[in-house]
Protein backbone atom coordinates (compact mmCIF):
# COMPACT_ATOMS: atom_id res chain seq x y z
CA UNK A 1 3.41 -7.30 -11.33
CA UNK A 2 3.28 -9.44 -14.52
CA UNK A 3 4.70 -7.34 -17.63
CA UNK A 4 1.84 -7.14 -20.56
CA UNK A 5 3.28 -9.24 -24.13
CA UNK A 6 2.29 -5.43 -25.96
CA UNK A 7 4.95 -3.36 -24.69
CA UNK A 8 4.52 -0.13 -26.71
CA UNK A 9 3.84 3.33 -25.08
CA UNK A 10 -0.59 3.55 -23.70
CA UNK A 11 -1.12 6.92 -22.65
CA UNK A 12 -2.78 7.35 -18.82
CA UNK A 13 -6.12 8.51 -20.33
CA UNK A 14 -6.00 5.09 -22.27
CA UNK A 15 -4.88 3.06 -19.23
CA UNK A 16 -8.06 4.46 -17.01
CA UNK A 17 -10.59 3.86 -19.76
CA UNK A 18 -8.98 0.20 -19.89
CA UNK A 19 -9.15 -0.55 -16.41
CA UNK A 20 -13.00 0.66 -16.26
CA UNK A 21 -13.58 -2.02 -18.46
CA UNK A 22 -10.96 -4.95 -17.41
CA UNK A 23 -11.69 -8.06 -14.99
CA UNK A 24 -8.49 -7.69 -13.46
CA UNK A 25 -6.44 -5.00 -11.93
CA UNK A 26 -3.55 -3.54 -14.32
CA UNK A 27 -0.48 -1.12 -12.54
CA UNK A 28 0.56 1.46 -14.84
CA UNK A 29 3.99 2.74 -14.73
CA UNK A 30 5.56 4.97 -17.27
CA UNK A 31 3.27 3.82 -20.94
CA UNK A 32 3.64 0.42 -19.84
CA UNK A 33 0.75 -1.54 -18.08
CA UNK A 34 1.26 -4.65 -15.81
CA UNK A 35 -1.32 -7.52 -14.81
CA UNK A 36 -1.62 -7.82 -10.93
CA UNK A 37 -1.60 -11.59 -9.77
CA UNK A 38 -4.42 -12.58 -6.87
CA UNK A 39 -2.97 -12.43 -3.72
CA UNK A 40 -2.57 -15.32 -1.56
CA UNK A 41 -4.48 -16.01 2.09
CA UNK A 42 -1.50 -14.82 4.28
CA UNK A 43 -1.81 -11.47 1.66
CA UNK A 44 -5.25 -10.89 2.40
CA UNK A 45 -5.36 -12.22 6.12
CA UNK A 46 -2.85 -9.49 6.61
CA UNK A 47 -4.32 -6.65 4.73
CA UNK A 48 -7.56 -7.13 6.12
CA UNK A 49 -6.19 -6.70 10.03
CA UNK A 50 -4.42 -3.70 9.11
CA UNK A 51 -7.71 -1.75 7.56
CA UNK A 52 -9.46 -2.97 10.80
CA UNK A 53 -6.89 -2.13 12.98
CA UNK A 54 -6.52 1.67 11.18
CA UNK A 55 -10.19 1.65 10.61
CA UNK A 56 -10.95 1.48 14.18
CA UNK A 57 -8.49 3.67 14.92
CA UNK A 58 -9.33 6.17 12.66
CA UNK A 59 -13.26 6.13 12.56
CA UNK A 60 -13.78 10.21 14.24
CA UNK A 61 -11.04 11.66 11.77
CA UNK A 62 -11.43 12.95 8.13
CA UNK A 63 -9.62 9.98 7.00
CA UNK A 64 -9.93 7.12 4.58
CA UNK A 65 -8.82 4.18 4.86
CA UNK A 66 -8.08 2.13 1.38
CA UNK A 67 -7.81 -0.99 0.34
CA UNK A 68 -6.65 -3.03 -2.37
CA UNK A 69 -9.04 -1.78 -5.04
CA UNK A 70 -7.62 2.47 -4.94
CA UNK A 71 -5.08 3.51 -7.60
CA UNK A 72 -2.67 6.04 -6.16
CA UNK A 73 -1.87 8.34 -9.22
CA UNK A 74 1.85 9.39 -8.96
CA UNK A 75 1.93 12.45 -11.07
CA UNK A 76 5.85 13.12 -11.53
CA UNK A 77 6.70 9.47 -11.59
CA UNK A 78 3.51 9.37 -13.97
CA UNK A 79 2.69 6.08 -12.58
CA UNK A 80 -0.87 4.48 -11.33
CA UNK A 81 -0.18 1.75 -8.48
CA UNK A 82 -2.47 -0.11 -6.30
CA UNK A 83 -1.37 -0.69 -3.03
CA UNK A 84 -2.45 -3.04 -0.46
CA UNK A 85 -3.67 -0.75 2.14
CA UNK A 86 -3.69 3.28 1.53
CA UNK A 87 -4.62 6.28 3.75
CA UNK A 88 -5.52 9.96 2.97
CA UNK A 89 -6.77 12.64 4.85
CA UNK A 90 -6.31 15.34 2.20
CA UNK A 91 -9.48 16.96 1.51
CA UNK A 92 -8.73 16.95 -2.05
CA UNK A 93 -8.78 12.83 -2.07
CA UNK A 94 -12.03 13.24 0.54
CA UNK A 95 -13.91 14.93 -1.87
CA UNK A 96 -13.19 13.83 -5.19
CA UNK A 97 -14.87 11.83 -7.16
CA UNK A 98 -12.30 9.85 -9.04
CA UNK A 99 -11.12 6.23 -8.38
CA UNK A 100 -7.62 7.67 -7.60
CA UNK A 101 -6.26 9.20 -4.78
CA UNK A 102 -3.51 11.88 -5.12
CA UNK A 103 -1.97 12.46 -1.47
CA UNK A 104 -1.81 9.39 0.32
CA UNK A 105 0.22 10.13 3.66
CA UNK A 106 0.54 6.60 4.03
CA UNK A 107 1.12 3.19 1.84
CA UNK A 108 1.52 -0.09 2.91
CA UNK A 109 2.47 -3.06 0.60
CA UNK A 110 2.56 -6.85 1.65
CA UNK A 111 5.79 -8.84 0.21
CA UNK A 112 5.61 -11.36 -2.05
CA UNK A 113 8.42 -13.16 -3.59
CA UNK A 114 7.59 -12.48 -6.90
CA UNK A 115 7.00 -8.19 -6.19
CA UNK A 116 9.50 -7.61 -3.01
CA UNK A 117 12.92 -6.67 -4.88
CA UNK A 118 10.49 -4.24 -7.00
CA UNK A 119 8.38 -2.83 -3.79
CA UNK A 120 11.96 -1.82 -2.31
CA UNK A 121 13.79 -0.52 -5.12
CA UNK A 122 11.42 1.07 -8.25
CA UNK A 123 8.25 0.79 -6.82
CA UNK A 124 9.72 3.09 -3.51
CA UNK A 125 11.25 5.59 -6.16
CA UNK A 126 7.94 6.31 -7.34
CA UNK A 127 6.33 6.34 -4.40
CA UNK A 128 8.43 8.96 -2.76
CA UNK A 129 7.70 11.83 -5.85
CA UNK A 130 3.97 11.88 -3.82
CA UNK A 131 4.99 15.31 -1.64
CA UNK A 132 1.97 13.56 0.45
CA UNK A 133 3.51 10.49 1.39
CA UNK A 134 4.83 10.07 5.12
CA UNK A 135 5.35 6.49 5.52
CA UNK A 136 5.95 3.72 3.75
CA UNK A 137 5.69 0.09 5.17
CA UNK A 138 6.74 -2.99 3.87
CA UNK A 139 4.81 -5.89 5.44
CA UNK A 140 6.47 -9.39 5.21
CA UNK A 141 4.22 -12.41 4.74
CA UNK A 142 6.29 -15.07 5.26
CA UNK A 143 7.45 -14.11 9.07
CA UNK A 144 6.27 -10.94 12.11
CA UNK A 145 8.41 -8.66 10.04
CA UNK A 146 7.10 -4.86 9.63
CA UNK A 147 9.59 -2.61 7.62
CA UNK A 148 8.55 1.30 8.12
CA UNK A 149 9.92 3.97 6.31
CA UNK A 150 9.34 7.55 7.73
CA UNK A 151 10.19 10.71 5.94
CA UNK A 152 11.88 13.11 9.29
CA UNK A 153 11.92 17.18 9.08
CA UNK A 154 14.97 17.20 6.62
CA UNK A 155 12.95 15.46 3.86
CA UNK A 156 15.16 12.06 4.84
CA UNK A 157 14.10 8.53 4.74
CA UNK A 158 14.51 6.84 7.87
CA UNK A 159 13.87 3.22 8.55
CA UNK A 160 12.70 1.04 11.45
CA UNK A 161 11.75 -2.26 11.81
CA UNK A 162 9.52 -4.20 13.74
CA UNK A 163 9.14 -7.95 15.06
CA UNK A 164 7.24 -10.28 17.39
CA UNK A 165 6.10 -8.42 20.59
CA UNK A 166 6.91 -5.15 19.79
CA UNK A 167 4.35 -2.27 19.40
CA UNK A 168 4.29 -0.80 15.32
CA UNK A 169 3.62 2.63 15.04
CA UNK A 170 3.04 4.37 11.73
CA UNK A 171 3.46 8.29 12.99
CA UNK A 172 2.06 9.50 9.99
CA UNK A 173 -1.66 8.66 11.26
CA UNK A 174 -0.72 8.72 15.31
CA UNK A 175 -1.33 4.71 15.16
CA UNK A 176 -0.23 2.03 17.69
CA UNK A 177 -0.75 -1.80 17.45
CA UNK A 178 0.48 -4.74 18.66
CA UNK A 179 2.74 -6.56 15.90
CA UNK A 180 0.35 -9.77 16.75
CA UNK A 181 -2.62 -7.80 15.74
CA UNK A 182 -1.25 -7.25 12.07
CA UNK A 183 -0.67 -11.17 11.69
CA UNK A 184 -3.62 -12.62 13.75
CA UNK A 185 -5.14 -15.34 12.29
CA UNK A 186 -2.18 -15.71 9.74
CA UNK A 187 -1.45 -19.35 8.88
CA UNK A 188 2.17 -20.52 10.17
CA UNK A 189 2.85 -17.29 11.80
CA UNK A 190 0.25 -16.11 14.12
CA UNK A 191 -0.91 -18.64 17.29
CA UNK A 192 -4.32 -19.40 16.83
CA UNK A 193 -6.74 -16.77 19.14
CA UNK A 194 -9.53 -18.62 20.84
CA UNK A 195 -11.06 -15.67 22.20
């Protein structure tokens, strides 16, 4: 995120009607609106592969599968956030309309530098006021590092992490991938595939 120069108070009704209109993407958190910088090729190479992989894996269920362009409205946190990669299976995201979903069970983002202190700490915070939300994974784009956070029984954030040769699983949507899968094709840390 890239703070705007105006920082006075825009209401959410103001925000959406902006972004209609806008070239580029805009978070919203709390009156204050933020520019979103383009994402480099490991960014992309890696969000792509994980809405194939969940995609695939999710093609007979009353699921969607979101990427990159879907605001997640945080109501209590009164917040608008794009994540990389987004899933819902709430009826009340499946049928609506708007370019917002409300009850994602699961977000991923994909470090960067620049967003990864922000991702952890604030951006989490927010994050976890969506009753919805089951998981929360933090995808590293600089090495085979998958961060998942899973909310257990007692309302508790747990976390595990996963590395080269290991199998990720994000419980939230029953899925199970090989780490390598996430990062093929990823310059510097995937092999190459010549299959």
């Amino acid at each position: 995120m890239i703070a705007n120069q105006n920082q006075f108070y825009v209401s959410p009704e103001d925000y959406l009607a902006g972004e209609q209109q806008s070239p580029i993407k805009h978070e919203y958190r709390q009156g204050q609106i933020y520019a979103m910088v383009g994402a480099k090729k490991p960014h992309i190479l890696i969000a792509s592969n994980l809405v194939t992989e969940l995609n695939i894996h999710l093609r007979d269920n009353d699921c969607f599968v979101l990427p990159l362009d879907i605001k997640v409205r945080l109501e209590e946190a009164n917040c608008y956030y794009y994540p990389d990669v987004a899933v819902t299976c709430d009826e009340r995201d499946l049928s609506s309309p708007e370019d917002f979903i409300l009850y994602p069970s699961l977000i991923i983002e994909i470090l960067s530098p620049s967003t990864a202190k922000f991702d952890r700490g604030g951006k989490f915070a927010d994050y976890k006021t969506a009753t919805s939300l089951q998981e929360y994974v933090l995808v590293s784009q600089s090495e085979m590092s998958i961060e998942c956070f899973r909310k257990n029984e007692q309302g508790i954030w747990i976390s595990q992490t996963y590395s080269r040769g290991e199998i990720v699983n994000f419980a939230s949507v029953n899925f199970n991938c090989e780490i390598e899968l996430i990062y093929r094709k990823v310059p510097g840390i995937a092999k190459i595939d010549k299959d």
